[in-house]
PDB file of N, CA and C in Angstrom:
ATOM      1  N   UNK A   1       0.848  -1.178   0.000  1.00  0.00           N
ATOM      2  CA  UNK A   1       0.000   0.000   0.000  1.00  0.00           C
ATOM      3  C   UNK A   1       0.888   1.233   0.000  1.00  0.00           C
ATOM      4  N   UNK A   2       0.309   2.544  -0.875  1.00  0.00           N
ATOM      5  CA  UNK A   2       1.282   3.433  -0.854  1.00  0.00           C
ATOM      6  C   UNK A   2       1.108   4.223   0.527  1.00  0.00           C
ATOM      7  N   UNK A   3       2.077   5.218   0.884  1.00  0.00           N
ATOM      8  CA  UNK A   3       1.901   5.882   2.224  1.00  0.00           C
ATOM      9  C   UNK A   3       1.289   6.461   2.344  1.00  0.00           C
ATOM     10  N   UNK A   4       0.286   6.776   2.848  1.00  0.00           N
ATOM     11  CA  UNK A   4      -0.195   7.294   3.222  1.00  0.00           C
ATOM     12  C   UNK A   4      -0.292   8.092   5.012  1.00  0.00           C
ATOM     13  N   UNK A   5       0.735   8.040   5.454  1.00  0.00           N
ATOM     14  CA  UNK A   5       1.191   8.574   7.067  1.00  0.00           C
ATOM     15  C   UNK A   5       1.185   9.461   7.324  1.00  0.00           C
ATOM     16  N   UNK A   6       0.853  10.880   5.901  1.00  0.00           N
ATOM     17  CA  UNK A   6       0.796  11.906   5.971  1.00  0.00           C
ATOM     18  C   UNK A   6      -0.583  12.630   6.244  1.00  0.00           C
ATOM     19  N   UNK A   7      -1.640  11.746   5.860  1.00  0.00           N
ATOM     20  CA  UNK A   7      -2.924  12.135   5.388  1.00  0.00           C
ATOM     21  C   UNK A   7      -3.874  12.320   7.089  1.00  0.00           C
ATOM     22  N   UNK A   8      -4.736  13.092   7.106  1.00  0.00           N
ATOM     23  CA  UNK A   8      -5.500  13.014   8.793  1.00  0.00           C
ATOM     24  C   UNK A   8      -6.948  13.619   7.924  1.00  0.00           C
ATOM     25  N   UNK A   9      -7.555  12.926   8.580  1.00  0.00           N
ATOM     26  CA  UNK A   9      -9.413  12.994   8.001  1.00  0.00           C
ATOM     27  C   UNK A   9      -9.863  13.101   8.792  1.00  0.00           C
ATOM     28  N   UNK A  10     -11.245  13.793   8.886  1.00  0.00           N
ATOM     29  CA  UNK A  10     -12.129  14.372   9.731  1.00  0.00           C
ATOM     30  C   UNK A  10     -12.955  12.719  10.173  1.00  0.00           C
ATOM     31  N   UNK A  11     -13.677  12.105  11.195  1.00  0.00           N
ATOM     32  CA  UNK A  11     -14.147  10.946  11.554  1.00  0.00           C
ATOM     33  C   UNK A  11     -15.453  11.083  10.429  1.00  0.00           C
ATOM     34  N   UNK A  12     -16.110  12.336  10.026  1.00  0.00           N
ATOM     35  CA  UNK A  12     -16.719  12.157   8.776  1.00  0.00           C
ATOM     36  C   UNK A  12     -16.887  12.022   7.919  1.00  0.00           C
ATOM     37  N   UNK A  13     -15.399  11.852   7.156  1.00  0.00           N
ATOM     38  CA  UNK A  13     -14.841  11.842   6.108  1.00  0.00           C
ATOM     39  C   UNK A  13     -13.836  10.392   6.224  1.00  0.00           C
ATOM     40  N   UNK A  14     -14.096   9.797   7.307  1.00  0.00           N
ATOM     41  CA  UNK A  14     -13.319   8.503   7.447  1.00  0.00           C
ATOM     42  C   UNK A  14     -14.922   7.658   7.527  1.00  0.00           C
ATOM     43  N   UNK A  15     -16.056   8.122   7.741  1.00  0.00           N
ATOM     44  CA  UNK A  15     -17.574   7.095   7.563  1.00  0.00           C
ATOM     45  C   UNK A  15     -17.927   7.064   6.176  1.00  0.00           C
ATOM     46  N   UNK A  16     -17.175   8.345   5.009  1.00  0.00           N
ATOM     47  CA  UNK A  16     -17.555   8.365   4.092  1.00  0.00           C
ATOM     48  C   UNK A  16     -16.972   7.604   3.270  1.00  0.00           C
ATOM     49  N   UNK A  17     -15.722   7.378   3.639  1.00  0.00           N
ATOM     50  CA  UNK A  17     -14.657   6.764   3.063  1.00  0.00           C
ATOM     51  C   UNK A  17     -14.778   4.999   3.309  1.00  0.00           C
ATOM     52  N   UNK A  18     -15.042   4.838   4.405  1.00  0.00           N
ATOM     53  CA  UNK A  18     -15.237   3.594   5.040  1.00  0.00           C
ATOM     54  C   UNK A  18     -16.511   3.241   4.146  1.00  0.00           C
ATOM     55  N   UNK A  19     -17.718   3.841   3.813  1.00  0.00           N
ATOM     56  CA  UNK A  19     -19.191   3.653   2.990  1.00  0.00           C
ATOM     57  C   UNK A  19     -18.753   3.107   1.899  1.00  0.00           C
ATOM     58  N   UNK A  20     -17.310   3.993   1.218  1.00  0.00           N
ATOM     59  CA  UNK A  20     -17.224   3.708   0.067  1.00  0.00           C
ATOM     60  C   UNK A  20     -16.515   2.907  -0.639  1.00  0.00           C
ATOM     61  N   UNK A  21     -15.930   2.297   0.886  1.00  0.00           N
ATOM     62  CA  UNK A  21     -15.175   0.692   0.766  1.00  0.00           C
ATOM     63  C   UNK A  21     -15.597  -0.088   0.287  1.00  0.00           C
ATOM     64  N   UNK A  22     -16.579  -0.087   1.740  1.00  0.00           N
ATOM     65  CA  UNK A  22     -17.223  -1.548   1.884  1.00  0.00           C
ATOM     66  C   UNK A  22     -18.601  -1.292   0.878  1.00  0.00           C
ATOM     67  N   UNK A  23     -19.353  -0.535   0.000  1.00  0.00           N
ATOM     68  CA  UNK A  23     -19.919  -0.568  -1.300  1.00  0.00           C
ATOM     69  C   UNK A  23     -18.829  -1.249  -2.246  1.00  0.00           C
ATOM     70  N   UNK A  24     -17.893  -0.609  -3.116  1.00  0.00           N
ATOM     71  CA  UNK A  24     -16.697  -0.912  -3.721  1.00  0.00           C
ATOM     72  C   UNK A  24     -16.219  -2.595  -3.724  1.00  0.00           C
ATOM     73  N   UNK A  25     -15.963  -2.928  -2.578  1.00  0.00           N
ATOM     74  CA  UNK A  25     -15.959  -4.511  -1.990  1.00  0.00           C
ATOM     75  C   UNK A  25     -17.421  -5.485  -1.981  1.00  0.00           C
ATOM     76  N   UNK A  26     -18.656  -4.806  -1.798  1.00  0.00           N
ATOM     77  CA  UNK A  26     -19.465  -5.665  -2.046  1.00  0.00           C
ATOM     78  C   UNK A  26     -20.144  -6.087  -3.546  1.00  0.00           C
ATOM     79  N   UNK A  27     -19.369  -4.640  -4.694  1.00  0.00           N
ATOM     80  CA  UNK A  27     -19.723  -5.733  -5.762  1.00  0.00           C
ATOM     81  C   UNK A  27     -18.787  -5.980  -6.668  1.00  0.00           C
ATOM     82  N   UNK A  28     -17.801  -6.159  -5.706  1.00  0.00           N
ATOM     83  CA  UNK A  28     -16.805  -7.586  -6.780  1.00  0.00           C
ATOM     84  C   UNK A  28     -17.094  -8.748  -6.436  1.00  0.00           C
ATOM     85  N   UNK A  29     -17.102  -9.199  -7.908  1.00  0.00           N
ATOM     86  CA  UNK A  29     -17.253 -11.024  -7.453  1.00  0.00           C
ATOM     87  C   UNK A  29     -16.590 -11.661  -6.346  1.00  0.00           C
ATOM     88  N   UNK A  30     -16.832 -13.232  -6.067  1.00  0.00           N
ATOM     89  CA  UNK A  30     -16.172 -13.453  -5.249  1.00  0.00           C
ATOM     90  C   UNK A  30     -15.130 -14.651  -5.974  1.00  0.00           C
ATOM     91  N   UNK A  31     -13.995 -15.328  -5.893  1.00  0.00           N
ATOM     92  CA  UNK A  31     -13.683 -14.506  -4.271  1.00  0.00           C
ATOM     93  C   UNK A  31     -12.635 -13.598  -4.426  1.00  0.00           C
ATOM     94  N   UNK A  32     -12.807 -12.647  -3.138  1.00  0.00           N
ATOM     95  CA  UNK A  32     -12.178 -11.488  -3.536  1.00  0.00           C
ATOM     96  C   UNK A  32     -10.379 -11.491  -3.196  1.00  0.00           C
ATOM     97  N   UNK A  33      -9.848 -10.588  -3.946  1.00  0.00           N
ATOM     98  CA  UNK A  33      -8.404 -10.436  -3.645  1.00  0.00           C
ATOM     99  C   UNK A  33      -7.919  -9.894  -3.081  1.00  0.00           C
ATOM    100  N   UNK A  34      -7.389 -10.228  -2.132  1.00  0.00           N
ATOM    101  CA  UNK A  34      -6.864  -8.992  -1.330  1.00  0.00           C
ATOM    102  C   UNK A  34      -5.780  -7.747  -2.012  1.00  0.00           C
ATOM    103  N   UNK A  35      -5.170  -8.066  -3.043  1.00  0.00           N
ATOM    104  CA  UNK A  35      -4.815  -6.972  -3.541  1.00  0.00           C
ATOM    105  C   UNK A  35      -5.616  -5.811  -4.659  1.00  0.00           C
ATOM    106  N   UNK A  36      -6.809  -6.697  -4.977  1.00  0.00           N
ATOM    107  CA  UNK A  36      -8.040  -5.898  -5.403  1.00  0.00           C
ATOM    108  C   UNK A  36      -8.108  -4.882  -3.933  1.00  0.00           C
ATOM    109  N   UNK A  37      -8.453  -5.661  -3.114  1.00  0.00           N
ATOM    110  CA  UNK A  37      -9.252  -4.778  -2.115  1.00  0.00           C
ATOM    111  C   UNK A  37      -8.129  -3.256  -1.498  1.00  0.00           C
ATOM    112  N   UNK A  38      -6.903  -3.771  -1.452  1.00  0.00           N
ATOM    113  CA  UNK A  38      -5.410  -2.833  -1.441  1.00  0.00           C
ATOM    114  C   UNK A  38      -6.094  -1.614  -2.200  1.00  0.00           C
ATOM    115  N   UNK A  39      -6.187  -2.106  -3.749  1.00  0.00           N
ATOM    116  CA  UNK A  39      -6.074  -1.413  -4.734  1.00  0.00           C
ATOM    117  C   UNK A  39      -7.429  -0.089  -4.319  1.00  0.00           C
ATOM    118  N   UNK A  40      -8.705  -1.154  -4.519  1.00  0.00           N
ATOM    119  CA  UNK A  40      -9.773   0.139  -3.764  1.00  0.00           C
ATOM    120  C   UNK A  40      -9.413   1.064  -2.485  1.00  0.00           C
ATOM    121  N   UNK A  41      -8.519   0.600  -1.773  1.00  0.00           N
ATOM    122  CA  UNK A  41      -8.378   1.695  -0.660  1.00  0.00           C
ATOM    123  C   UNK A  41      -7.418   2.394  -0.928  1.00  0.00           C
ATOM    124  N   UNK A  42      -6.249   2.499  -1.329  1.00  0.00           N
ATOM    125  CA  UNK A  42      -5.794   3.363  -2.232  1.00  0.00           C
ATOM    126  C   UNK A  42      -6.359   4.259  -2.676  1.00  0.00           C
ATOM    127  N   UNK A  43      -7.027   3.884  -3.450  1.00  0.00           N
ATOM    128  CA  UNK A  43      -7.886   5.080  -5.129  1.00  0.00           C
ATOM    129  C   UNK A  43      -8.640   6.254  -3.586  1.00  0.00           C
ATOM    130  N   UNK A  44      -9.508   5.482  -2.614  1.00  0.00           N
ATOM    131  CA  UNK A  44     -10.073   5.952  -2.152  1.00  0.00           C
ATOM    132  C   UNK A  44      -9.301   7.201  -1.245  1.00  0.00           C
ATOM    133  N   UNK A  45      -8.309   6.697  -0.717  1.00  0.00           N
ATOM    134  CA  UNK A  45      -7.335   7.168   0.579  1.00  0.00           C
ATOM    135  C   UNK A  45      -7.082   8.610  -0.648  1.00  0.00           C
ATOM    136  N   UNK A  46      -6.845   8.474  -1.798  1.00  0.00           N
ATOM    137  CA  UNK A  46      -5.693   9.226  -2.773  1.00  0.00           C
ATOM    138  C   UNK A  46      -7.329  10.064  -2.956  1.00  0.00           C
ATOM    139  N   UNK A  47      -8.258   9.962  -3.770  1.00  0.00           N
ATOM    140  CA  UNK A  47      -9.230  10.545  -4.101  1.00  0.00           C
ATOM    141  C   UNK A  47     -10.090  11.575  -2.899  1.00  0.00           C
ATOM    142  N   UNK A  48      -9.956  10.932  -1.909  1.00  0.00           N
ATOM    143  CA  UNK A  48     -10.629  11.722  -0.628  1.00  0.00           C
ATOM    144  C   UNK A  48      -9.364  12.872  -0.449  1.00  0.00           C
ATOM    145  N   UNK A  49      -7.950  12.354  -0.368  1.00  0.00           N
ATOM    146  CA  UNK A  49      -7.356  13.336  -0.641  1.00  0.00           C
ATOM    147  C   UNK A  49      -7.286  14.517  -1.015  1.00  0.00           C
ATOM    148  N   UNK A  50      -7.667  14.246  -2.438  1.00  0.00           N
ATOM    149  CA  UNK A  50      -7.749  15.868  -3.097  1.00  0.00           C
ATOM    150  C   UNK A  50      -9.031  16.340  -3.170  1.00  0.00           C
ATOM    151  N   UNK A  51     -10.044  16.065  -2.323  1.00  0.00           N
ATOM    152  CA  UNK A  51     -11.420  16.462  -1.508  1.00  0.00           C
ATOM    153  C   UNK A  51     -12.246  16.295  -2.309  1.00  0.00           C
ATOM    154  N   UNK A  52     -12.324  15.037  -2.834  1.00  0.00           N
ATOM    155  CA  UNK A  52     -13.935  14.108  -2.743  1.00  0.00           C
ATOM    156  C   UNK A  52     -14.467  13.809  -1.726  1.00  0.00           C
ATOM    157  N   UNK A  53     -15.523  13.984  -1.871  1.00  0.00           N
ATOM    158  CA  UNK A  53     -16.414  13.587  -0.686  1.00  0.00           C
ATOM    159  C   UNK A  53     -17.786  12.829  -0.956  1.00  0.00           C
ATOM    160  N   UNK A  54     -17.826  12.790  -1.393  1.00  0.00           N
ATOM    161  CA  UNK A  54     -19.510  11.525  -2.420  1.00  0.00           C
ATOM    162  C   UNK A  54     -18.787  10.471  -2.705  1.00  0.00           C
ATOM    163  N   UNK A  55     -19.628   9.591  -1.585  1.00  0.00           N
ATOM    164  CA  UNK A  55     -19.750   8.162  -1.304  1.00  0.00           C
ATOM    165  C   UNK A  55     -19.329   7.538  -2.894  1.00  0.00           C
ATOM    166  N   UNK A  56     -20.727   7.844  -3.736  1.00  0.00           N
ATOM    167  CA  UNK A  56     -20.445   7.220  -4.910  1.00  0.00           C
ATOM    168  C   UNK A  56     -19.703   7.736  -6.557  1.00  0.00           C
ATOM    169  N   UNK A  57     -19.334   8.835  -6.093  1.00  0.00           N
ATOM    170  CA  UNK A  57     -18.280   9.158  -6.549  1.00  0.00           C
ATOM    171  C   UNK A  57     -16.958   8.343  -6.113  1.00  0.00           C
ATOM    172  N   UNK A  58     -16.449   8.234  -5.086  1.00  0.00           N
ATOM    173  CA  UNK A  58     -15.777   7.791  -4.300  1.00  0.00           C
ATOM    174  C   UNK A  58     -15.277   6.631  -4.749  1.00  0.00           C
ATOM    175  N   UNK A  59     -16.655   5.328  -4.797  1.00  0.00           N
ATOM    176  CA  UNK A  59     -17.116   3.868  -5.364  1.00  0.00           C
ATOM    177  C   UNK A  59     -16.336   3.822  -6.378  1.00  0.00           C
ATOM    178  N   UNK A  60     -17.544   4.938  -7.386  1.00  0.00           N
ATOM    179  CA  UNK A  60     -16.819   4.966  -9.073  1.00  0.00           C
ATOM    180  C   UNK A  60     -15.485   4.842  -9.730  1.00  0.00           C
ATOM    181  N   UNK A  61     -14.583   5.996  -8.907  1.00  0.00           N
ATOM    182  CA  UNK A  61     -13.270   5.962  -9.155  1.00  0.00           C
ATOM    183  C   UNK A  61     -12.640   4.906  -8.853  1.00  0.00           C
ATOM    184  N   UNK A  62     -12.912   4.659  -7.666  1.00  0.00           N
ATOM    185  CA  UNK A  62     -11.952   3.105  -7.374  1.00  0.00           C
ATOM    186  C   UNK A  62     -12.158   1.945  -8.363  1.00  0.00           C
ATOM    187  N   UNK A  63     -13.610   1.734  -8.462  1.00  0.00           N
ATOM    188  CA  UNK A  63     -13.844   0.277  -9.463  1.00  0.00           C
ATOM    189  C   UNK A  63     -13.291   0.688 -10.881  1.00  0.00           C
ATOM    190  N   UNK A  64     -13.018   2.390 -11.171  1.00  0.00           N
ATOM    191  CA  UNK A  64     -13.262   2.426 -12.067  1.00  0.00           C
ATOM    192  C   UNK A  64     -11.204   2.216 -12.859  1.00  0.00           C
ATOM    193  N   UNK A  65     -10.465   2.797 -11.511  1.00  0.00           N
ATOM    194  CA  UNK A  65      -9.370   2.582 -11.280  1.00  0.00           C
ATOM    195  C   UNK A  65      -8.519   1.219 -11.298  1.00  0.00           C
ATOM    196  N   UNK A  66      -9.306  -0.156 -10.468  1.00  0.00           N
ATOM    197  CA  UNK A  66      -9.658  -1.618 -10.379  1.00  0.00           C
ATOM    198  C   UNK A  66      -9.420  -1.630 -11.732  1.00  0.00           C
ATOM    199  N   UNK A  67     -10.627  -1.412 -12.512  1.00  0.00           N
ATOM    200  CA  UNK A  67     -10.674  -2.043 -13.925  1.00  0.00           C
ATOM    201  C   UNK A  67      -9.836  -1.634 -14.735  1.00  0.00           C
ATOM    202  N   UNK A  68      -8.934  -0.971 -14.818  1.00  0.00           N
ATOM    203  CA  UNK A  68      -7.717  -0.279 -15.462  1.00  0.00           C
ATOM    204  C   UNK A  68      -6.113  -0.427 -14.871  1.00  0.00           C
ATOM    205  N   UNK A  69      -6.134  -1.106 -14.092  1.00  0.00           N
ATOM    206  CA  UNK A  69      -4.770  -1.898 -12.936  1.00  0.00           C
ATOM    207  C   UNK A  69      -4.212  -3.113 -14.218  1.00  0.00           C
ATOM    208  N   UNK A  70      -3.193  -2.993 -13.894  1.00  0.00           N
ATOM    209  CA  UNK A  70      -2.552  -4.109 -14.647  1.00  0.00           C
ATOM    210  C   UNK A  70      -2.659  -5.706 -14.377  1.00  0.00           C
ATOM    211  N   UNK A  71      -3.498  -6.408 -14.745  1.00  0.00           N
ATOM    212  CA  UNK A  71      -3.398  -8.053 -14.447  1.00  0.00           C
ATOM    213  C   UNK A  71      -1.898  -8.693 -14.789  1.00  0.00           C
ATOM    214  N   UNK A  72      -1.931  -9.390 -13.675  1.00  0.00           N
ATOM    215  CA  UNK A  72      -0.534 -10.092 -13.278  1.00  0.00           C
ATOM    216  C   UNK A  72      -0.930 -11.772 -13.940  1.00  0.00           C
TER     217      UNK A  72
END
């Protein structure tokens, strides 16, 4: 996972973020990868970053990020 040690979020912006996990994670098939799931918290950690804040905005980018990752 990249670093993120720098980053500090408001606890409302860590429920929004957390929403837009565990959405993100519930519709990938199963079974799931844990470096899929890496990959969504990333996009998310990086995207809330530069101040997104919609849940499904949030979703979008990551799966949409997922589907554009390099298969190994």
């Amino acid at each position: 996972m990249k670093n993120f040690s720098n980053a500090a979020f408001s606890p409302e912006v860590i429920a929004v973020m957390t929403t837009a996990l565990e959405a993100a994670v519930a519709s990938l098939p199963e079974p799931l990868h844990t470096a899929h799931v890496n990959a969504l918290a990333e996009s998310i950690l990086r995207t809330a970053s530069a101040g997104e804040r919609n849940v499904a905005d949030l979703q979008r980018i990551a799966l949409m990020e997922l589907q554009l990752m390099p298969r190994n």
